[in-house]
N, C-alpha and C. Protein backbone atom coordinates (compact mmCIF):
# COMPACT_ATOMS: atom_id res chain seq x y z
N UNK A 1 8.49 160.07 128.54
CA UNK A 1 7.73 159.14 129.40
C UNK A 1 7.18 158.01 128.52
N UNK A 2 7.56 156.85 129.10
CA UNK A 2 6.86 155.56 128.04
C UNK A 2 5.52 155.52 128.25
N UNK A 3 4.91 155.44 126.67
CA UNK A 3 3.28 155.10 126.52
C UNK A 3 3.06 154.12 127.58
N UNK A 4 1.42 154.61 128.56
CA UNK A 4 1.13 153.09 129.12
C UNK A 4 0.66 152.24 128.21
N UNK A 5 0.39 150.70 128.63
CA UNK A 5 0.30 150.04 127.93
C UNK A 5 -1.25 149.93 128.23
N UNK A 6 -2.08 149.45 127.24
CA UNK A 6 -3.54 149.28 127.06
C UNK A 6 -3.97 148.22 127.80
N UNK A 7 -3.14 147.31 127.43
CA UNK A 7 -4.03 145.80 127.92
C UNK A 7 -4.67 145.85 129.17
N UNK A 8 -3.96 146.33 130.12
CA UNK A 8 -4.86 146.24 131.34
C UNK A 8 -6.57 146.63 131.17
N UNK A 9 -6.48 148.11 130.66
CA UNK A 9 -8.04 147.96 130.51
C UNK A 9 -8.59 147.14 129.44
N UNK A 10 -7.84 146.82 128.55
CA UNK A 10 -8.63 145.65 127.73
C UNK A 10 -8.86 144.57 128.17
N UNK A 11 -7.97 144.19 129.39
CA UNK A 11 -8.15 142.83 129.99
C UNK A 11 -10.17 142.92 130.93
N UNK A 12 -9.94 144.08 131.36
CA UNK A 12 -11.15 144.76 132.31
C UNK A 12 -12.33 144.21 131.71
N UNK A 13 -13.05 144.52 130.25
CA UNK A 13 -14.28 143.80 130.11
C UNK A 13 -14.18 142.40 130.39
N UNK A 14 -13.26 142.11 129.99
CA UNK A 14 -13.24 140.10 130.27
C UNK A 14 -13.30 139.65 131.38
N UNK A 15 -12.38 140.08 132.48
CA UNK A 15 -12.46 139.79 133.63
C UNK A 15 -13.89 140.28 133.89
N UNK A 16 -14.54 141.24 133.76
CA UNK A 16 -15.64 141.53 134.74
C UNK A 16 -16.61 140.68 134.01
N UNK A 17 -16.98 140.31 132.60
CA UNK A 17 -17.69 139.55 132.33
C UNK A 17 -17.14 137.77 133.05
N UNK A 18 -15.85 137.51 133.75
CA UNK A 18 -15.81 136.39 133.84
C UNK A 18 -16.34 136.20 135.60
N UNK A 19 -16.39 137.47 136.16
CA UNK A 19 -17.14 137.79 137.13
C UNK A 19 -18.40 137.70 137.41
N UNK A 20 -19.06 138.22 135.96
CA UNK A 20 -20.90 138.03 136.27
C UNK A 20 -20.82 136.61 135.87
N UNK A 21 -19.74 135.90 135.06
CA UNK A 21 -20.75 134.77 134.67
C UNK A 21 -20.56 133.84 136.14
N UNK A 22 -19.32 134.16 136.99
CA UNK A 22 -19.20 133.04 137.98
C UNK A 22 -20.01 133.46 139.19
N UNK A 23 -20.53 134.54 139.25
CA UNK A 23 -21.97 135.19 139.96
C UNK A 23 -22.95 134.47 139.96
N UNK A 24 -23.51 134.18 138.37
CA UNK A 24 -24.41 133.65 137.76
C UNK A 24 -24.50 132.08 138.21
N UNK A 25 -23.56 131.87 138.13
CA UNK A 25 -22.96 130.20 138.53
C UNK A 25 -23.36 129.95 139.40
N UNK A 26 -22.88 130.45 140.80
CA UNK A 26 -22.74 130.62 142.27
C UNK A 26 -24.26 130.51 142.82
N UNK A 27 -25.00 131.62 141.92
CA UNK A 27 -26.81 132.03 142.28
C UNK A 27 -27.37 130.51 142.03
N UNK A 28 -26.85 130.19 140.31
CA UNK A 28 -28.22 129.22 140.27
C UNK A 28 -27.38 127.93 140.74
N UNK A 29 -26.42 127.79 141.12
CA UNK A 29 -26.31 126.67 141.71
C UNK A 29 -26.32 126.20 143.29
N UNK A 30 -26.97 127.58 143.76
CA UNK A 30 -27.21 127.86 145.21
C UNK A 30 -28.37 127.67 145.40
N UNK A 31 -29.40 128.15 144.38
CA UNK A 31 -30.78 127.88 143.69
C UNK A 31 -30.87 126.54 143.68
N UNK A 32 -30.42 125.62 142.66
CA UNK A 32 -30.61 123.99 142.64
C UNK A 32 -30.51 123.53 143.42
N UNK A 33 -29.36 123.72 144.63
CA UNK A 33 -28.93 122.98 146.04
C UNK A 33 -30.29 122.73 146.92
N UNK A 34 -31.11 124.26 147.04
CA UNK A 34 -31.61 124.87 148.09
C UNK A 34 -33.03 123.92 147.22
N UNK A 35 -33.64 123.93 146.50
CA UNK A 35 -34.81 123.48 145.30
C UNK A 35 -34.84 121.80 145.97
N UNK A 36 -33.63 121.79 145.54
CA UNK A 36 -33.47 119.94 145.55
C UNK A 36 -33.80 119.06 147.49
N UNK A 37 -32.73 120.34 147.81
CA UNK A 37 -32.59 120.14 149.27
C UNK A 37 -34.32 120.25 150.40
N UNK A 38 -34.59 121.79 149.41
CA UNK A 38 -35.81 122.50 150.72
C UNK A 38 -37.14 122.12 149.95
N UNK A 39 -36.80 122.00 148.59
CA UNK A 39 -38.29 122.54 148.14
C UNK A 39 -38.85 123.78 147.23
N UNK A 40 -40.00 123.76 146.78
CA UNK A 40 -39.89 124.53 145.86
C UNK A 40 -40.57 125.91 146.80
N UNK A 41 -40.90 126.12 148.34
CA UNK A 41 -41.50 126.78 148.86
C UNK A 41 -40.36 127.65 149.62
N UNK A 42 -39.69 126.55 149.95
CA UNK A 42 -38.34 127.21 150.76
C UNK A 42 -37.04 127.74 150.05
N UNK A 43 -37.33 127.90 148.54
CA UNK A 43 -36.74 128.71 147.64
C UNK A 43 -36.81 129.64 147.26
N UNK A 44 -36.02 130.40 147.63
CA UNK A 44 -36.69 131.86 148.42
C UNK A 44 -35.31 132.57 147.23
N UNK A 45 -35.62 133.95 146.94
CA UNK A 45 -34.61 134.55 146.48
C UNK A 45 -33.30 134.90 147.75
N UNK A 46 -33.79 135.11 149.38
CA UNK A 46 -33.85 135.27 150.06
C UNK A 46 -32.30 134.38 150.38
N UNK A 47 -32.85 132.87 150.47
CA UNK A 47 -32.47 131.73 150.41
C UNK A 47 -31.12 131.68 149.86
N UNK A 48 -31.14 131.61 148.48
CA UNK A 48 -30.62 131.55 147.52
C UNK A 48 -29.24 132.66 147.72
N UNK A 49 -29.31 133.89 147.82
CA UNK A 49 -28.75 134.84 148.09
C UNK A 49 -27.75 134.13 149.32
N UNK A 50 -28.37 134.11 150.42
CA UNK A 50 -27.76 133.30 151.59
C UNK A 50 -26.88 132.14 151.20
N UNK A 51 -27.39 131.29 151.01
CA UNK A 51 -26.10 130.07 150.46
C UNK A 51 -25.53 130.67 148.84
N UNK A 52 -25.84 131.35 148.77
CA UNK A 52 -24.56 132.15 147.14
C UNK A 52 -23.26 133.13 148.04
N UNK A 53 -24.12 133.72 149.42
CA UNK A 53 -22.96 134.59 149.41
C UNK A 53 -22.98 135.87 148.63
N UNK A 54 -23.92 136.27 148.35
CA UNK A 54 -23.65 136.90 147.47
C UNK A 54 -25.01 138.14 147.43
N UNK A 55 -24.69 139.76 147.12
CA UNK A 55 -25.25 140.63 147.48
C UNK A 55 -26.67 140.92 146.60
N UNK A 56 -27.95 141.46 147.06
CA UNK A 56 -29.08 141.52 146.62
C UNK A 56 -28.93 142.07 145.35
N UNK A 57 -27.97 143.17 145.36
CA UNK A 57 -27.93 143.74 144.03
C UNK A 57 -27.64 142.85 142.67
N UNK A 58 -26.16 141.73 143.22
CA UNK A 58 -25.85 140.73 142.04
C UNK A 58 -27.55 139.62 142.03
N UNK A 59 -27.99 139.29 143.37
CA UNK A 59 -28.90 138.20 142.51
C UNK A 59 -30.26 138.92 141.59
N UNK A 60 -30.86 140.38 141.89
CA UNK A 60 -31.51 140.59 141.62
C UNK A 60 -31.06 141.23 140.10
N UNK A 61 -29.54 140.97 139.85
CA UNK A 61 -29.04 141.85 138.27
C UNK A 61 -28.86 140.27 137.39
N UNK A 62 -28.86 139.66 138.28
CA UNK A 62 -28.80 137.99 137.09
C UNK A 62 -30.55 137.43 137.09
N UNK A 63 -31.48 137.84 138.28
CA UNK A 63 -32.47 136.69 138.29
C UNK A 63 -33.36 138.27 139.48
N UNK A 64 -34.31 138.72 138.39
CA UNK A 64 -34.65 140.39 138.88
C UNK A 64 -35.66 139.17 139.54
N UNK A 65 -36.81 138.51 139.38
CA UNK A 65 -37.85 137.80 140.12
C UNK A 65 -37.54 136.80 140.60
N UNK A 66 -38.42 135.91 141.57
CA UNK A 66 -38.48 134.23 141.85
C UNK A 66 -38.19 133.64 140.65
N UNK A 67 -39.45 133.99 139.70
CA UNK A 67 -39.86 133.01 138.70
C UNK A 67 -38.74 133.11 138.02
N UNK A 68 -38.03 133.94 137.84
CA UNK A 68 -36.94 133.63 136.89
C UNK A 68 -35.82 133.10 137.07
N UNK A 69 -35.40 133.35 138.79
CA UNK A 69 -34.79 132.02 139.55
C UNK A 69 -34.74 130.84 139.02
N UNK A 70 -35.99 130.45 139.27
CA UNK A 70 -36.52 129.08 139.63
C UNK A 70 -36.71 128.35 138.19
N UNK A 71 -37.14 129.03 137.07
CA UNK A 71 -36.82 128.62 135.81
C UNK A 71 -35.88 128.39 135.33
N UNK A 72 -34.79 129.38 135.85
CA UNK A 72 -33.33 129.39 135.13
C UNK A 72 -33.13 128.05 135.97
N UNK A 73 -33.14 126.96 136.62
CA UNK A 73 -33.13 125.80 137.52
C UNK A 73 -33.04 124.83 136.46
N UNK A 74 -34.42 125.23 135.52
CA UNK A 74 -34.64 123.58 134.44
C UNK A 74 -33.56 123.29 134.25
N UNK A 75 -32.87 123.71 133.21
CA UNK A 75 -31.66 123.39 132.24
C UNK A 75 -30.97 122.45 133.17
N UNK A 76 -30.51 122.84 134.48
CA UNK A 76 -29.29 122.20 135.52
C UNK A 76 -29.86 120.90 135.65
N UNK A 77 -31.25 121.29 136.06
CA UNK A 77 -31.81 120.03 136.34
C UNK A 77 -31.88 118.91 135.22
N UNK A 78 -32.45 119.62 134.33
CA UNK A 78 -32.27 118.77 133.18
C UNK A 78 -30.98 118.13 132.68
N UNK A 79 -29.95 118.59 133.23
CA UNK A 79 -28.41 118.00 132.82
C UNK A 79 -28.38 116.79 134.19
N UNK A 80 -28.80 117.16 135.21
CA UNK A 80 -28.90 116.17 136.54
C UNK A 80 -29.64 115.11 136.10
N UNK A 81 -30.85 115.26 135.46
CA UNK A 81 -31.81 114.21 135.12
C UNK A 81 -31.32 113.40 134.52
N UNK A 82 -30.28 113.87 132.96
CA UNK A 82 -29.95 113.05 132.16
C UNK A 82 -28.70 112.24 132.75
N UNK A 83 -27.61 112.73 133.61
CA UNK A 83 -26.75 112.34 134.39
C UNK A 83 -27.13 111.08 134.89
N UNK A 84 -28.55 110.78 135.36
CA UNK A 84 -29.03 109.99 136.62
C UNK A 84 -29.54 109.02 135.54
N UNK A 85 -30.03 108.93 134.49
CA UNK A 85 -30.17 108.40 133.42
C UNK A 85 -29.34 107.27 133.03
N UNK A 86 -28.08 107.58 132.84
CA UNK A 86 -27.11 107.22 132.43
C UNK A 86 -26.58 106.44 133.54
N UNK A 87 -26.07 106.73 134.58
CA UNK A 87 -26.19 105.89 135.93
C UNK A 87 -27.33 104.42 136.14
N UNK A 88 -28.15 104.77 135.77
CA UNK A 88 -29.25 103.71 136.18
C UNK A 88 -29.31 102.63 134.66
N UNK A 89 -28.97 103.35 133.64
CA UNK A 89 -28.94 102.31 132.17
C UNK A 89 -27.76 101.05 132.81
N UNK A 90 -26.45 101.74 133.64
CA UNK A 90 -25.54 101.10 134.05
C UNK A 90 -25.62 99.75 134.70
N UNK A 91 -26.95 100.43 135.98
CA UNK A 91 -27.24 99.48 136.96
C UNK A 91 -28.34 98.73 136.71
N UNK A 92 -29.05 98.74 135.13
CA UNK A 92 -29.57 97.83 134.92
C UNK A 92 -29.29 96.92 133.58
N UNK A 93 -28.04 96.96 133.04
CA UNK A 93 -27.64 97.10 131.93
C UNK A 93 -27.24 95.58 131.78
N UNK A 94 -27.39 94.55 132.70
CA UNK A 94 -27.60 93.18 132.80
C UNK A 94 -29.00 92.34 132.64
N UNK A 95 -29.97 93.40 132.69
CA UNK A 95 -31.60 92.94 132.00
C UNK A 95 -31.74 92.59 130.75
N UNK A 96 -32.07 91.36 130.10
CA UNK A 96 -32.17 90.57 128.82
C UNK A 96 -32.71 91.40 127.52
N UNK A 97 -33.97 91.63 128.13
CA UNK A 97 -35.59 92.75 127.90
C UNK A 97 -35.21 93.83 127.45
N UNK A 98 -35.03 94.23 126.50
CA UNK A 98 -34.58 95.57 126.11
C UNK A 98 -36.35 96.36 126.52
N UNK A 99 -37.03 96.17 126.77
CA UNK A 99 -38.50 96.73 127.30
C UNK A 99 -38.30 97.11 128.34
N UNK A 100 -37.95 95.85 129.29
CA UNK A 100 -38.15 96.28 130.93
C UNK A 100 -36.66 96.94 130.99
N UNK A 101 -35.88 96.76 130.55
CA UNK A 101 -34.59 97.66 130.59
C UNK A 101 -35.04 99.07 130.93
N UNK A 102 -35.53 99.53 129.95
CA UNK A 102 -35.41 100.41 129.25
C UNK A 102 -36.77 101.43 130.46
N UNK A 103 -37.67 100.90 130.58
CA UNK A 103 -38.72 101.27 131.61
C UNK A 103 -38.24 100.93 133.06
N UNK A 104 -37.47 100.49 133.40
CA UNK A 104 -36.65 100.40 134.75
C UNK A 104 -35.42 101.31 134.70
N UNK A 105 -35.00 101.54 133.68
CA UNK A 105 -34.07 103.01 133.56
C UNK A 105 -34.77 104.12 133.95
N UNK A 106 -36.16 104.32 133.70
CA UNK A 106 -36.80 105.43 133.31
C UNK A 106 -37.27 105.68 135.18
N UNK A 107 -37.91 104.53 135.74
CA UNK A 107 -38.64 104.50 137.35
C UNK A 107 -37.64 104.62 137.98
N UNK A 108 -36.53 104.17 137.86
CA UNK A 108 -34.92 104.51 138.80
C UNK A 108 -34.56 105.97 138.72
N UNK A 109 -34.63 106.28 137.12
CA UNK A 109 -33.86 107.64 137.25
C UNK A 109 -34.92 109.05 137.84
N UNK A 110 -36.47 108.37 137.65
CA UNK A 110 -37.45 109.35 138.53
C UNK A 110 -37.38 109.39 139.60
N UNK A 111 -36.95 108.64 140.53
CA UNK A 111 -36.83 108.77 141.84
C UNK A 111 -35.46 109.48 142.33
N UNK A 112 -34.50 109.83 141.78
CA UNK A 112 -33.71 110.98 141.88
C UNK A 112 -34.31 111.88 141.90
N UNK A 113 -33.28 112.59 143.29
CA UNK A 113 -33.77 114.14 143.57
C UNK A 113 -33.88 114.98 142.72
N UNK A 114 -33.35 115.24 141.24
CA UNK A 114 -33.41 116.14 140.44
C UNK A 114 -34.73 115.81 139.84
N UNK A 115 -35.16 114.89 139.33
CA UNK A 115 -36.78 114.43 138.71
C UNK A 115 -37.63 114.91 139.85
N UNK A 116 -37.85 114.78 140.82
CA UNK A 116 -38.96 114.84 141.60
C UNK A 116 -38.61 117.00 142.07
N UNK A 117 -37.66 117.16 142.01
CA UNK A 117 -37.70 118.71 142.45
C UNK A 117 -38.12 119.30 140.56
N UNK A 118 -38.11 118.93 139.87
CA UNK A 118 -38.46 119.07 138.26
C UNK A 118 -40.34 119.50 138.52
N UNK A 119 -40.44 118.04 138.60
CA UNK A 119 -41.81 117.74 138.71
C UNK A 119 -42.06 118.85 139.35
N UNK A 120 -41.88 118.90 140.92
CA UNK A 120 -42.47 120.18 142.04
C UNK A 120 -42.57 121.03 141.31
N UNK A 121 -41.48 121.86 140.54
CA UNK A 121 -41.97 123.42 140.15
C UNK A 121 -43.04 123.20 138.85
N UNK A 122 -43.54 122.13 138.27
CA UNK A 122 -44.43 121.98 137.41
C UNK A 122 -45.66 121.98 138.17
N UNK A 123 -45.80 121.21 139.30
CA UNK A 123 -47.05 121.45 140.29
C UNK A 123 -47.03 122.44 140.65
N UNK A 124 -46.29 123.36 140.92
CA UNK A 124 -46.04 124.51 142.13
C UNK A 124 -47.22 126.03 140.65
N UNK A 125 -46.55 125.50 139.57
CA UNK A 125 -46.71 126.74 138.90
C UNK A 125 -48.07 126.69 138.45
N UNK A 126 -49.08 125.40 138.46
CA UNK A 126 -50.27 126.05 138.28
C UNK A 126 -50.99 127.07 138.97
N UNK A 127 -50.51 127.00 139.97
CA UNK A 127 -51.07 128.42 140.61
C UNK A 127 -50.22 129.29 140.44
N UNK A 128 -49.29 129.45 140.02
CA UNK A 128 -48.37 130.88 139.94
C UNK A 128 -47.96 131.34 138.27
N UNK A 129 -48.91 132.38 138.02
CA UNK A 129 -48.68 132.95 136.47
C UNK A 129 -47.36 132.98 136.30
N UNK A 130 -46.63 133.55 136.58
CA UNK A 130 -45.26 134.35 136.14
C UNK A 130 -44.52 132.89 136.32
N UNK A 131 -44.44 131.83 137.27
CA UNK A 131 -43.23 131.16 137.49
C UNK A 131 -43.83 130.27 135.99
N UNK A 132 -45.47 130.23 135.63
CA UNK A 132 -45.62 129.25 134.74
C UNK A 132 -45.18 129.62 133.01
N UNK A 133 -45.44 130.58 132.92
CA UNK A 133 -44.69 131.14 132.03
C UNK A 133 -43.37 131.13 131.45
N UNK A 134 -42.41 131.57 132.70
CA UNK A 134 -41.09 131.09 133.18
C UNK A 134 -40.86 129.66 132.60
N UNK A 135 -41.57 128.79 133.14
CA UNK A 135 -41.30 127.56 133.17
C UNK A 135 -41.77 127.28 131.47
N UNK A 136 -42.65 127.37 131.00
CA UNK A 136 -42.61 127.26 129.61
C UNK A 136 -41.55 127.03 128.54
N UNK A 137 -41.07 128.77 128.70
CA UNK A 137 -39.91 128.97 128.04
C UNK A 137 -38.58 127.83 127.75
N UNK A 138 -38.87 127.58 129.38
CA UNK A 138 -36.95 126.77 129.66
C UNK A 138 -37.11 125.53 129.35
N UNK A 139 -38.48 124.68 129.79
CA UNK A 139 -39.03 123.22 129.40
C UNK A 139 -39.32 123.27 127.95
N UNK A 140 -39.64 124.67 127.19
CA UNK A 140 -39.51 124.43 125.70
C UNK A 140 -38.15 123.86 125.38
N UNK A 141 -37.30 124.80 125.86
CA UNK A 141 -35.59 124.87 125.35
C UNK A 141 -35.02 123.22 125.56
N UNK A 142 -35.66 123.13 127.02
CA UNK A 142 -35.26 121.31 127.38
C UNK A 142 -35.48 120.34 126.52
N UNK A 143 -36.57 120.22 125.69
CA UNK A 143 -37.20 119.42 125.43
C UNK A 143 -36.34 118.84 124.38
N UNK A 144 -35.83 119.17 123.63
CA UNK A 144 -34.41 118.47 122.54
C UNK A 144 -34.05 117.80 123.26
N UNK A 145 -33.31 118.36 124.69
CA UNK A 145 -32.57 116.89 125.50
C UNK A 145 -32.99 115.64 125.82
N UNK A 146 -34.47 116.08 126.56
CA UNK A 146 -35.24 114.91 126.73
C UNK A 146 -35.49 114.12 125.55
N UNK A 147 -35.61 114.80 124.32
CA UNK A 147 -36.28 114.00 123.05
C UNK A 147 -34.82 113.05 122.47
N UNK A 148 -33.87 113.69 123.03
CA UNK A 148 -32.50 113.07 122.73
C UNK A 148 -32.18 111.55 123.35
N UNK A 149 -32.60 112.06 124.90
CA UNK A 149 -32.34 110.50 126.10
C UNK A 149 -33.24 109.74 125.48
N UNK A 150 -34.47 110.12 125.24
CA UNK A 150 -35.54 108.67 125.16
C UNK A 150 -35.18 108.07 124.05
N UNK A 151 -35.01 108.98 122.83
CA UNK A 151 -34.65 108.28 121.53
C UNK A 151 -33.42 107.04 121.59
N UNK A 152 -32.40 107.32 122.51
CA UNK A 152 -30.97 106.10 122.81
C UNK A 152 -31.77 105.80 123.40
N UNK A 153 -32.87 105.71 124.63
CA UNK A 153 -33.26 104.51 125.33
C UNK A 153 -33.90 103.73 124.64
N UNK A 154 -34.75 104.01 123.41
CA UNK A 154 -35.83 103.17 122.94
C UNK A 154 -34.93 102.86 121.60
N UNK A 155 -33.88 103.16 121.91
CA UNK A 155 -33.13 102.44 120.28
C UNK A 155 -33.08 101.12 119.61
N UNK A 156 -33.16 100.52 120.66
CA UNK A 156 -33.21 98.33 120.02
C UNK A 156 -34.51 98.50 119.78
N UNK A 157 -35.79 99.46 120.53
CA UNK A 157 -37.21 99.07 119.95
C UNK A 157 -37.45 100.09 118.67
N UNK A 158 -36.60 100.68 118.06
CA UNK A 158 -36.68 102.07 117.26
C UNK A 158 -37.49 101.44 116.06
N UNK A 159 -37.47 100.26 115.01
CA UNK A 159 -38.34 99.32 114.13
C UNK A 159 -39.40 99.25 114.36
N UNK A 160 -40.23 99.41 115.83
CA UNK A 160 -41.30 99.11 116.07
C UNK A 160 -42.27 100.30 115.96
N UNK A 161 -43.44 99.91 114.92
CA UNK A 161 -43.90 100.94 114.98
C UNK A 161 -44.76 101.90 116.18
N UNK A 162 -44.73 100.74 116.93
CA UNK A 162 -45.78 101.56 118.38
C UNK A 162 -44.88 101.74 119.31
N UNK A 163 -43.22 101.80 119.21
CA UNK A 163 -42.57 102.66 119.81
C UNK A 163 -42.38 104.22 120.45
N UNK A 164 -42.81 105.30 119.64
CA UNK A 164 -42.99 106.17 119.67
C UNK A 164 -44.31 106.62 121.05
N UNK A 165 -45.35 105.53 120.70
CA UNK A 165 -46.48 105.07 121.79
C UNK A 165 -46.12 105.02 123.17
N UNK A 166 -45.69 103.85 123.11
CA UNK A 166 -45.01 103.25 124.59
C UNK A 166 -44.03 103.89 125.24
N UNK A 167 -42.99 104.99 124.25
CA UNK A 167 -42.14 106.01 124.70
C UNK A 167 -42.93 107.09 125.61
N UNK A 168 -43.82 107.30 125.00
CA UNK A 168 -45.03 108.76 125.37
C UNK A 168 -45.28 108.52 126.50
N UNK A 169 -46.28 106.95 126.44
CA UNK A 169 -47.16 106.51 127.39
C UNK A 169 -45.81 105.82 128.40
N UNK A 170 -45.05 105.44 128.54
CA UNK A 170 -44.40 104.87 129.79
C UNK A 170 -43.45 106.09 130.35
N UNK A 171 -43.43 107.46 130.02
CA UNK A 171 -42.74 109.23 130.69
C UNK A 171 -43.54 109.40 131.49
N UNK A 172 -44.99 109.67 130.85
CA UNK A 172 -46.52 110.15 131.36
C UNK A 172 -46.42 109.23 133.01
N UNK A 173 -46.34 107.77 132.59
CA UNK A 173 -46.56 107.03 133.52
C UNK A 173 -45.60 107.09 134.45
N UNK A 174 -44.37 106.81 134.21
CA UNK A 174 -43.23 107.22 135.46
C UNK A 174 -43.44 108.33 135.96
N UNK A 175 -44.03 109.57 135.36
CA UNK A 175 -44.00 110.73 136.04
C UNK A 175 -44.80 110.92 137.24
N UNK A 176 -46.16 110.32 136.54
CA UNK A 176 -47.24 110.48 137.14
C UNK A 176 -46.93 109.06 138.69
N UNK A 177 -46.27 108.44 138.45
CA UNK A 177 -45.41 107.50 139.83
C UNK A 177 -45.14 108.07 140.66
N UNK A 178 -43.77 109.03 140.07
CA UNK A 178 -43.00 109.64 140.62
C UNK A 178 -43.73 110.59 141.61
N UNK A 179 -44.36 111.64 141.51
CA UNK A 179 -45.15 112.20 142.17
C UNK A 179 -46.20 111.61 142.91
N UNK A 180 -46.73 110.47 142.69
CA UNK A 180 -47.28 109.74 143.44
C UNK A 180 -46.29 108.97 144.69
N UNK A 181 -45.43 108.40 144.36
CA UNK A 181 -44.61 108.55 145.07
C UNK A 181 -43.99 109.44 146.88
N UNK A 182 -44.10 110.81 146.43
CA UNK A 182 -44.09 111.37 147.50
C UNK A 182 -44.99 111.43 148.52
N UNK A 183 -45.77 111.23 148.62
CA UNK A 183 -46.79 110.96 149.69
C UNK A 183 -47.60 109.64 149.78
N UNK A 184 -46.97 108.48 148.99
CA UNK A 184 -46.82 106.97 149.64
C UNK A 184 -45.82 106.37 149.20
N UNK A 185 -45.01 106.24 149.92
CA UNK A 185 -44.02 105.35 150.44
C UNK A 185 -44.23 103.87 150.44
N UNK A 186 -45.24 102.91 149.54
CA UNK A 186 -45.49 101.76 149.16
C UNK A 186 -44.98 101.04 148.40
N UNK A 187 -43.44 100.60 148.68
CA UNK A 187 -42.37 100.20 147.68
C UNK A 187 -43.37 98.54 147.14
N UNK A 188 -43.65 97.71 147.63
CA UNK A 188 -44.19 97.04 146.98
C UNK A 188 -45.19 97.09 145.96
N UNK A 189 -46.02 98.14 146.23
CA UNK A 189 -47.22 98.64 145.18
C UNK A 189 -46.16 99.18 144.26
N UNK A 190 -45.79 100.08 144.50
CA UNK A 190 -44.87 100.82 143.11
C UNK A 190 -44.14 99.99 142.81
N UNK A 191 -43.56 98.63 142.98
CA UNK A 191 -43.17 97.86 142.27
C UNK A 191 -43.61 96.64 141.14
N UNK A 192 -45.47 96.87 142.07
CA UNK A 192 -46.32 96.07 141.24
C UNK A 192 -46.66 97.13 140.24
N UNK A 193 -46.85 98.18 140.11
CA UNK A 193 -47.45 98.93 139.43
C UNK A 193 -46.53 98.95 137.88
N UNK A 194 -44.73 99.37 137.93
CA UNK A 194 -44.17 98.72 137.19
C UNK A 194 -44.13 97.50 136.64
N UNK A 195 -43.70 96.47 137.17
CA UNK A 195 -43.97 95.06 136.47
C UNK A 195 -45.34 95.10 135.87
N UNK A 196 -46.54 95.46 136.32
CA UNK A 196 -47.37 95.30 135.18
C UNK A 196 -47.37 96.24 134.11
N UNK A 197 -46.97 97.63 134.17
CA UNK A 197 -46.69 98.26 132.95
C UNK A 197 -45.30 97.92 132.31
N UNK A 198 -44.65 96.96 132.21
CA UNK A 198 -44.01 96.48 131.48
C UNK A 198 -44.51 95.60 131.11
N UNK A 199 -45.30 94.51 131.46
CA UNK A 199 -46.05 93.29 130.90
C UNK A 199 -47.11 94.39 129.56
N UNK A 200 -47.69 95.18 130.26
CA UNK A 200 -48.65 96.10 129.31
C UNK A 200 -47.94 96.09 128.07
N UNK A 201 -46.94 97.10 127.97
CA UNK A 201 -45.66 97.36 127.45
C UNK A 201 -45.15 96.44 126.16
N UNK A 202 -45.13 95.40 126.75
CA UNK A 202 -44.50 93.94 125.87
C UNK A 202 -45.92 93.72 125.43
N UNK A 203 -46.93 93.81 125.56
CA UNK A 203 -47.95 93.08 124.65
C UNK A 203 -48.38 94.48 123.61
N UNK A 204 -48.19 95.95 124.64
CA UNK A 204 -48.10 96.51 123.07
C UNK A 204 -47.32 96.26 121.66
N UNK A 205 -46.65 96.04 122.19
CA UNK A 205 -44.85 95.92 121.32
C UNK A 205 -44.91 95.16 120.69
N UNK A 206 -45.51 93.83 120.80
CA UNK A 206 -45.24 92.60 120.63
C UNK A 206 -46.42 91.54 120.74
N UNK A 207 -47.99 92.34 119.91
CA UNK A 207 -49.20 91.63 120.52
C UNK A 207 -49.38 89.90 120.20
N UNK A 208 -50.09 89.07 120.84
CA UNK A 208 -50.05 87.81 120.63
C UNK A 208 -50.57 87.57 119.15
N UNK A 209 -49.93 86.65 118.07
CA UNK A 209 -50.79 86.38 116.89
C UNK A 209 -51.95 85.77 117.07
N UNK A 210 -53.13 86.71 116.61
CA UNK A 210 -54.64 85.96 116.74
C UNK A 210 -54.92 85.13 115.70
N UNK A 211 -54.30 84.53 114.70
CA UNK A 211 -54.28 83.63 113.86
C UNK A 211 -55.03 82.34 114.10
């Protein structure tokens, strides 16, 4: 009788690991849809499960809590953020101003759905221990990326020494927009509010000689 041959079960760990990872896939990208789409309230493991398709046992063996759901989210988001980034350098990439460039990249790409569902689970988690925790971890891990985008955005101002400044202070400020944002709808104010923090901006950068 001919030896069977092995491979089949050797093939078996691979395939089943290529199984959990497209499980894994399926969850948190059913997760981001539902985040981006519903909210950070209507993100339900529940939810999630429902648009994955997929059985309580697999979401609760990739993502046992919410919070760990909803954390495992950053990273995606954070690849969406920088995506939207890059898009908006495009569509403003005819501005003279390497300043207002560069701070009109930043208010365009906050108003994408991935920035503002970001933000939410940062509001959402002061009241919730475990998701804030959660969220720690993954916004630690992020933070190279982000420190990566701003550094190419602020690259023509990289000589200046109060660069690093105006980098800090104009995130803080888009962010703090951005979320302002959702509950007024005042496109002219938020447009004044920019133009003058870019005027701000340029006189940090670039103060008048008091000579």
């Amino acid at each position: 009788m001919a030896a069977k041959s092995s491979l089949p079960n050797a093939a078996h760990p691979t395939l089943r690991a290529e199984q959990r990872a497209a499980t894994h896939e399926k969850l948190l990208e059913a997760a981001v849809q539902v985040l981006i789409e519903e909210g950070v309230a209507r993100t339900t493991t529940l939810e999630v499960q429902k648009r994955a398709q997929a059985s309580r046992g697999a979401l609760l063996h990739h993502f046992p809590t919410r919070a760990d759901l909803l954390s495992a989210t950053v990273a995606r988001l954070v690849q969406m953020n920088e995506q939207a980034v890059w898009y908006e350098v495009e569509a403003v990439s005819g501005m003279p101003d390497p300043i207002e460039r560069t701070i009109r990249t930043l208010a365009n790409a906050y108003a994408h759905p991935s920035f503002v569902a970001e933000l939410e689970l940062w509001a959402v988690a002061r009241t919730d221990t475990a998701l804030r925790e959660s969220l720690r971890e993954a916004e630690r891990l992020a933070r190279n990326s982000r420190d990566r985008v701003l550094a190419r955005l602020f690259a023509p101002l990289a000589d200046n020494p109060r660069t690093t400044l105006v980098s800090e202070l104009t995130t803080e400020f888009i962010r703090g927009l951005a979320l302002s944002t959702i509950l007024r709808t005042d496109l002219a104010k938020r447009e004044k509010l920019i133009r003058e923090w870019i005027g701000v901006a340029q006189l940090m950068l670039n103060p008048p000689n008091r000579e």
